[in-house]
C-alpha atoms as a PDB file:
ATOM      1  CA  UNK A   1     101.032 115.956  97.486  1.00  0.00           C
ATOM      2  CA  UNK A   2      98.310 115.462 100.311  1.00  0.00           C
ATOM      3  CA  UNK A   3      96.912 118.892 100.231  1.00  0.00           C
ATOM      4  CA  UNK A   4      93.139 120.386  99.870  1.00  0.00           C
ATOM      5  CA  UNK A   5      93.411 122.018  95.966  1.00  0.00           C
ATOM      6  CA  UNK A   6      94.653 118.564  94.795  1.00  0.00           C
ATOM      7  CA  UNK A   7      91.380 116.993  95.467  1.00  0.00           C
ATOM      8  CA  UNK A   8      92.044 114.127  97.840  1.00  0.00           C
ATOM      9  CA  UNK A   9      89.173 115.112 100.428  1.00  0.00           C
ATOM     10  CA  UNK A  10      86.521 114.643  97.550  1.00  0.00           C
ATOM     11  CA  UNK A  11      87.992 111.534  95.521  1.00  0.00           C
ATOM     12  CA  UNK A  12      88.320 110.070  99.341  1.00  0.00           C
ATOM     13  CA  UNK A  13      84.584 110.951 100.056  1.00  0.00           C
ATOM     14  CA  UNK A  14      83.754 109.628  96.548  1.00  0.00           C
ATOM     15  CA  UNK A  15      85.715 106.117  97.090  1.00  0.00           C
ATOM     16  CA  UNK A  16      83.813 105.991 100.583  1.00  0.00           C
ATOM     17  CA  UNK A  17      80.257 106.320  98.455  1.00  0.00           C
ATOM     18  CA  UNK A  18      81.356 103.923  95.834  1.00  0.00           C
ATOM     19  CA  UNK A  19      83.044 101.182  98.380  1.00  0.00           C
ATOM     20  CA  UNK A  20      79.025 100.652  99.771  1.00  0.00           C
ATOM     21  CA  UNK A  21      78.122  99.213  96.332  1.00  0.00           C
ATOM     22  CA  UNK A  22      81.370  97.460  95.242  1.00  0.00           C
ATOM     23  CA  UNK A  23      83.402  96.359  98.863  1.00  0.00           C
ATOM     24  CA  UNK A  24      86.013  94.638  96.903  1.00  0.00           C
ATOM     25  CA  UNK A  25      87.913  97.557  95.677  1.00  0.00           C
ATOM     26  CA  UNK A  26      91.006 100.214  97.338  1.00  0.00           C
ATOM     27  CA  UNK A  27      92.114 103.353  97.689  1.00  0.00           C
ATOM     28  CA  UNK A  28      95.685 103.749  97.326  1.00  0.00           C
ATOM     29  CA  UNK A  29      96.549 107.301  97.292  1.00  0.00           C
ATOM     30  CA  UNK A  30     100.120 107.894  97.399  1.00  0.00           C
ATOM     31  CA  UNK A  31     102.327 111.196  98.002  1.00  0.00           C
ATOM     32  CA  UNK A  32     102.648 113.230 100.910  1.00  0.00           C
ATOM     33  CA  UNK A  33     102.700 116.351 102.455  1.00  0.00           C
ATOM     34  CA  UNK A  34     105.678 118.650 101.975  1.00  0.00           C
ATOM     35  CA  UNK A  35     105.942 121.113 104.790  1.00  0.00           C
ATOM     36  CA  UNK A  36     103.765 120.664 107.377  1.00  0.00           C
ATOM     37  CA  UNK A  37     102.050 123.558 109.045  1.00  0.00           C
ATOM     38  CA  UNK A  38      98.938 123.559 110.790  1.00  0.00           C
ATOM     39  CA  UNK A  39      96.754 123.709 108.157  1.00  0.00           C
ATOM     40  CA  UNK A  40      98.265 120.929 106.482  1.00  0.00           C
ATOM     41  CA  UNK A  41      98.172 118.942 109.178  1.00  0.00           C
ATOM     42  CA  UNK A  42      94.814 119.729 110.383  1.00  0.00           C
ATOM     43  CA  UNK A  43      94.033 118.515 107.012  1.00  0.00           C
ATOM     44  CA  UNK A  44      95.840 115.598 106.781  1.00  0.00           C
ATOM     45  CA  UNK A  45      94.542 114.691 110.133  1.00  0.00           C
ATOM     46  CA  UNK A  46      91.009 115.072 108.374  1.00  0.00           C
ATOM     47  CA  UNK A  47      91.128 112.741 105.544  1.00  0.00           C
ATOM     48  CA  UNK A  48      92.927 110.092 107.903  1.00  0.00           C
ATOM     49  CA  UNK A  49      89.871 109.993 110.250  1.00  0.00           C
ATOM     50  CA  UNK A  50      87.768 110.506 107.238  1.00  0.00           C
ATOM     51  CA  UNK A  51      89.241 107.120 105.644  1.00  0.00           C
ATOM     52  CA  UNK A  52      88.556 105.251 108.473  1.00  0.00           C
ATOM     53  CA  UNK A  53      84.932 104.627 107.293  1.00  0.00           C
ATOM     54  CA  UNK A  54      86.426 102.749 104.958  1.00  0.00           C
ATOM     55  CA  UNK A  55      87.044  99.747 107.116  1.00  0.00           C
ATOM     56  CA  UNK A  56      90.911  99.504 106.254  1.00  0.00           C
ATOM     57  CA  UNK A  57      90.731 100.008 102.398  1.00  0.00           C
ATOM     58  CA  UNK A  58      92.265 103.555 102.257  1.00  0.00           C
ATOM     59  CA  UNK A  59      96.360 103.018 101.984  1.00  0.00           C
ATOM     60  CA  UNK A  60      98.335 106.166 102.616  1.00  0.00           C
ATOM     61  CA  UNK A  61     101.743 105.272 100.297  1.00  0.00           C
ATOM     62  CA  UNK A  62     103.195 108.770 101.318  1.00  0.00           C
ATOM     63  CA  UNK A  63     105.995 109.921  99.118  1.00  0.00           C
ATOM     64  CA  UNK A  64     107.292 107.586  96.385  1.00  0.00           C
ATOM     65  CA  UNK A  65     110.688 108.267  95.195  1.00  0.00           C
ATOM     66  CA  UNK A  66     109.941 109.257  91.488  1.00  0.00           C
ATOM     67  CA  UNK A  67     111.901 106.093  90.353  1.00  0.00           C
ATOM     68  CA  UNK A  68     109.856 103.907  92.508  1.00  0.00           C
ATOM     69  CA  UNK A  69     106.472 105.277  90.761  1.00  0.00           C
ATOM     70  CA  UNK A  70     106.043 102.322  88.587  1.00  0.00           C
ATOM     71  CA  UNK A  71     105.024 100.063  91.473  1.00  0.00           C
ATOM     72  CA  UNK A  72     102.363 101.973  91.720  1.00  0.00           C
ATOM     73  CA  UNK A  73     101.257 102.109  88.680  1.00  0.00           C
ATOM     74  CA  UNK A  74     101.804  98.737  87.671  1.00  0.00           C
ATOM     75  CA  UNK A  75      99.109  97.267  90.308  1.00  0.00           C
ATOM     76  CA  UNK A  76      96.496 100.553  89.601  1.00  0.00           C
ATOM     77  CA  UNK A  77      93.511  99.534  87.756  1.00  0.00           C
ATOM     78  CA  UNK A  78      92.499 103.032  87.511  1.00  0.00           C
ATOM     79  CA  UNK A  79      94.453 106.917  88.202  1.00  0.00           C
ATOM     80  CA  UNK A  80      92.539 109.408  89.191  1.00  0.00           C
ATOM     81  CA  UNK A  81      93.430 112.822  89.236  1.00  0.00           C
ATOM     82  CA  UNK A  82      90.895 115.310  90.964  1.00  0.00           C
ATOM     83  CA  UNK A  83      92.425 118.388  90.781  1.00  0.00           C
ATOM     84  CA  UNK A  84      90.176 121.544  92.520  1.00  0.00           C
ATOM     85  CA  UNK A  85      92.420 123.955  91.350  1.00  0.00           C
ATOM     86  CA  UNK A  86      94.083 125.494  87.982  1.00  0.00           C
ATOM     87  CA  UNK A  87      96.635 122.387  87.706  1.00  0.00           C
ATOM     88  CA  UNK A  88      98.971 124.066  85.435  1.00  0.00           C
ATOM     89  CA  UNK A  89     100.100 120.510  83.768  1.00  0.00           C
ATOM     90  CA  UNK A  90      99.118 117.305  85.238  1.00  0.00           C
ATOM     91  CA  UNK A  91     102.454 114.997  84.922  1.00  0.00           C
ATOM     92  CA  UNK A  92     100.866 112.347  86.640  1.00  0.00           C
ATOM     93  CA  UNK A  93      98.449 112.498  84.212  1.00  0.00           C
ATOM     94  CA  UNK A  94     101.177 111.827  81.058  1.00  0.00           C
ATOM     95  CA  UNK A  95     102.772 108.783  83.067  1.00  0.00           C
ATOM     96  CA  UNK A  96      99.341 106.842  83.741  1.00  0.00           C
ATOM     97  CA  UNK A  97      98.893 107.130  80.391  1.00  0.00           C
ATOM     98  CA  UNK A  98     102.291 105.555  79.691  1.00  0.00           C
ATOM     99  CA  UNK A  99     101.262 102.815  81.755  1.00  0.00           C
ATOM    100  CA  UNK A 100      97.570 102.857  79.827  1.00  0.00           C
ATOM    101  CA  UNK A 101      95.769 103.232  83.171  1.00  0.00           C
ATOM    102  CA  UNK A 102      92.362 104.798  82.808  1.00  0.00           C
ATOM    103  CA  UNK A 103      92.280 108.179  83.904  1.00  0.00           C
ATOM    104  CA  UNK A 104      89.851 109.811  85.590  1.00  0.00           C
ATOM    105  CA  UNK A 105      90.386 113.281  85.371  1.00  0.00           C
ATOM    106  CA  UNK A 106      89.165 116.723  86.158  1.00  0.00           C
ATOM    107  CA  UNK A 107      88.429 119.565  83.843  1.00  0.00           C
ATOM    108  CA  UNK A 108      91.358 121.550  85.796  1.00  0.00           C
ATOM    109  CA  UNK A 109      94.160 123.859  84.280  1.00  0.00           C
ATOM    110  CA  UNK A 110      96.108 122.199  81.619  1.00  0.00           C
ATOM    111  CA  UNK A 111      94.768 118.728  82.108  1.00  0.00           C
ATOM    112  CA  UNK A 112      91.828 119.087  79.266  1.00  0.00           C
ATOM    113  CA  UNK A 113      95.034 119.802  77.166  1.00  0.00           C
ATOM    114  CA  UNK A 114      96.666 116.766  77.627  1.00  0.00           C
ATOM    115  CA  UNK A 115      93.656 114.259  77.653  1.00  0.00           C
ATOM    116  CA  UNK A 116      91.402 116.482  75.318  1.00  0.00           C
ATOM    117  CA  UNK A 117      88.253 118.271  76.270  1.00  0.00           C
ATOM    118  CA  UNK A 118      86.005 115.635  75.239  1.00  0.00           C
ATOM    119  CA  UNK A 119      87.469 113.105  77.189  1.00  0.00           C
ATOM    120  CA  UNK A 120      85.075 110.925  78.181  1.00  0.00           C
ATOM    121  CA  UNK A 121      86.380 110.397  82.036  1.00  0.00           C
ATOM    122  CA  UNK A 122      86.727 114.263  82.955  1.00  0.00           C
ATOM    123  CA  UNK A 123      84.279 115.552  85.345  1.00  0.00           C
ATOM    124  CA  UNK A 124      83.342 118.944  86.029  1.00  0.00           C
ATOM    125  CA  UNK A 125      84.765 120.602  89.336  1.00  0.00           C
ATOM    126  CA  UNK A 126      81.286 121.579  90.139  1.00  0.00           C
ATOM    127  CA  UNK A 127      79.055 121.018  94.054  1.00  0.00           C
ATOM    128  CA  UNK A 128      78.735 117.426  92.568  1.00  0.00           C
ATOM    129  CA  UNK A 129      82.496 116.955  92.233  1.00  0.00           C
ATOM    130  CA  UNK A 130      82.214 113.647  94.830  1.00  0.00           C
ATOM    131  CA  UNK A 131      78.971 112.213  92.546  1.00  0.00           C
ATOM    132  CA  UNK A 132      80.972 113.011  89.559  1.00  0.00           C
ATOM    133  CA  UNK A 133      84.085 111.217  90.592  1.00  0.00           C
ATOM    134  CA  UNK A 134      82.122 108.327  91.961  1.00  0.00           C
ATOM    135  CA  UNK A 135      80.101 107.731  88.556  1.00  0.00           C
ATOM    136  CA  UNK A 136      83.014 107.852  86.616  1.00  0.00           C
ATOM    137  CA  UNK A 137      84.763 105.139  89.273  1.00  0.00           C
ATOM    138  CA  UNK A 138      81.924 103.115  88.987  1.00  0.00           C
ATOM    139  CA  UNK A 139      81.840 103.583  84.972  1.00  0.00           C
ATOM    140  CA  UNK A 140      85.337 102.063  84.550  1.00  0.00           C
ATOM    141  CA  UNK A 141      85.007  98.949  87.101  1.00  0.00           C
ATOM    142  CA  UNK A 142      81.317  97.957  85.464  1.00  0.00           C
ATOM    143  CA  UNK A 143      82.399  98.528  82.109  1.00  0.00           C
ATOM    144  CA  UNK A 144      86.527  97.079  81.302  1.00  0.00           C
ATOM    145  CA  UNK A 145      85.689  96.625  77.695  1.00  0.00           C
ATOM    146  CA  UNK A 146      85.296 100.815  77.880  1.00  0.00           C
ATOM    147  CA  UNK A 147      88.718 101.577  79.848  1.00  0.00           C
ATOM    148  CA  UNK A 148      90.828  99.195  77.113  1.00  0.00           C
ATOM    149  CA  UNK A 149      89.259 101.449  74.377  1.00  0.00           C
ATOM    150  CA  UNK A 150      90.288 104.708  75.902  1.00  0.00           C
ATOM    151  CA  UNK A 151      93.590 103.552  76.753  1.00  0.00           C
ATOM    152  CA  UNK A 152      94.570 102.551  73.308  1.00  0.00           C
ATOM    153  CA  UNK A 153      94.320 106.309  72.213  1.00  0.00           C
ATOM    154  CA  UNK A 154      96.848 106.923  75.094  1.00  0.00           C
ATOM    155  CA  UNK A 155     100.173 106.390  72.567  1.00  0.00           C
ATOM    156  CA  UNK A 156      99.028 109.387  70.513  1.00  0.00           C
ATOM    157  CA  UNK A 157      98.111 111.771  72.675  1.00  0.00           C
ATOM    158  CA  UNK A 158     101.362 111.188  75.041  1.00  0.00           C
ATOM    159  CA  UNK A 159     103.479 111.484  71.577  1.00  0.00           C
ATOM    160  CA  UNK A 160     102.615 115.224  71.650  1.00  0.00           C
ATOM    161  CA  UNK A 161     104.330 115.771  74.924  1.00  0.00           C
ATOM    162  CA  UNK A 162     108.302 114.158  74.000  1.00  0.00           C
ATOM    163  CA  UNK A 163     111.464 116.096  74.758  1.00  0.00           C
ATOM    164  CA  UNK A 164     111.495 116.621  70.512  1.00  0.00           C
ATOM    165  CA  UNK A 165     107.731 117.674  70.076  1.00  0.00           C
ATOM    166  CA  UNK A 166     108.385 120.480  73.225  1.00  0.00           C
ATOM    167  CA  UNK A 167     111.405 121.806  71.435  1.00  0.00           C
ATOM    168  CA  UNK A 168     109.775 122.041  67.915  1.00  0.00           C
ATOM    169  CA  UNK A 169     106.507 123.861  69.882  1.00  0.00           C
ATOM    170  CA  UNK A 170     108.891 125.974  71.817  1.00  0.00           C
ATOM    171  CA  UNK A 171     110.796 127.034  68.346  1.00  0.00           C
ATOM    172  CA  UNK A 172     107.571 127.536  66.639  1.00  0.00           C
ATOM    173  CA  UNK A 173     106.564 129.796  69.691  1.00  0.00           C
ATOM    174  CA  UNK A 174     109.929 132.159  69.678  1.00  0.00           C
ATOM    175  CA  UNK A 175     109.776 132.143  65.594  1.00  0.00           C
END
């Protein structure tokens, strides 16, 4: 969804930063805003004037039908996931793993959890958030060799997180 606790503002501002060293890359940032009040709006009318410093190379997907998700995926050469608030789980997080997209994450909620809390692309949600993001952006494009070695771990962290291994948790928790 395109709303302010979900980080879009600062991975936007970060892309913006990082597209002045390498203008061969996109932002494709895809969902949209549920109900839209004036708030929302007002911020969704922010980040589209803010993206036009980006000379065209912000694309607003909106909504994608949840079955429709792996066309974006597919063509992503990186996820990021810049949660500013106390994301409870980060699903998104679980299915660019899936796809073995590397993941730049924040240290938000549940999403250490699922990645680990050494992760090696988490940033802090600190007054350098945009820095942070754009280092770690930068990190992955200069250094592929990197991304394929995090992504191999991806299959065993995602195995914790199956319809079998919730149930057996869940039991374990009642017991």
């Amino acid at each position: 969804r395109l709303m302010p606790e979900k980080g879009v503002k600062e991975l936007l501002q970060a892309y913006i930063e990082l597209s002045k060293e390498k203008n061969n890359i996109v932002l494709l940032i895809a969902g949209g805003a549920r109900q839209i009040n004036k708030n929302k709006s007002n911020f969704i009318n922010e980040i589209h004037e803010l993206s036009e410093k980006s000379k065209n190379k912000v694309v607003f997907a909106g909504h994608i039908p949840y079955k429709q998700l792996y066309k974006i995926y597919s063509i992503a050469d990186i996820q990021v996931v810049p949660s500013i608030w106390e994301e409870a789980f980060g699903l998104t997080v679980i299915e660019g793993m899936n796809y073995k997209i590397p993941i730049i994450v924040t240290n938000s909620g549940g999403i250490p959890e699922i990645v680990h809390k050494n992760y090696e692309l988490m940033v802090n949600r600190d007054s350098n958030i945009i820095q942070n993001l754009k280092d770690k952006m930068k990190y992955i494009l200069d250094n592929p060799e990197i991304a394929n070695n995090i992504t191999k771990e991806y299959p065993n962290k995602i195995n914790k997180f199956t319809n079998e291994e919730y149930s057996n948790n869940f039991n374990i928790l009642m017991k």
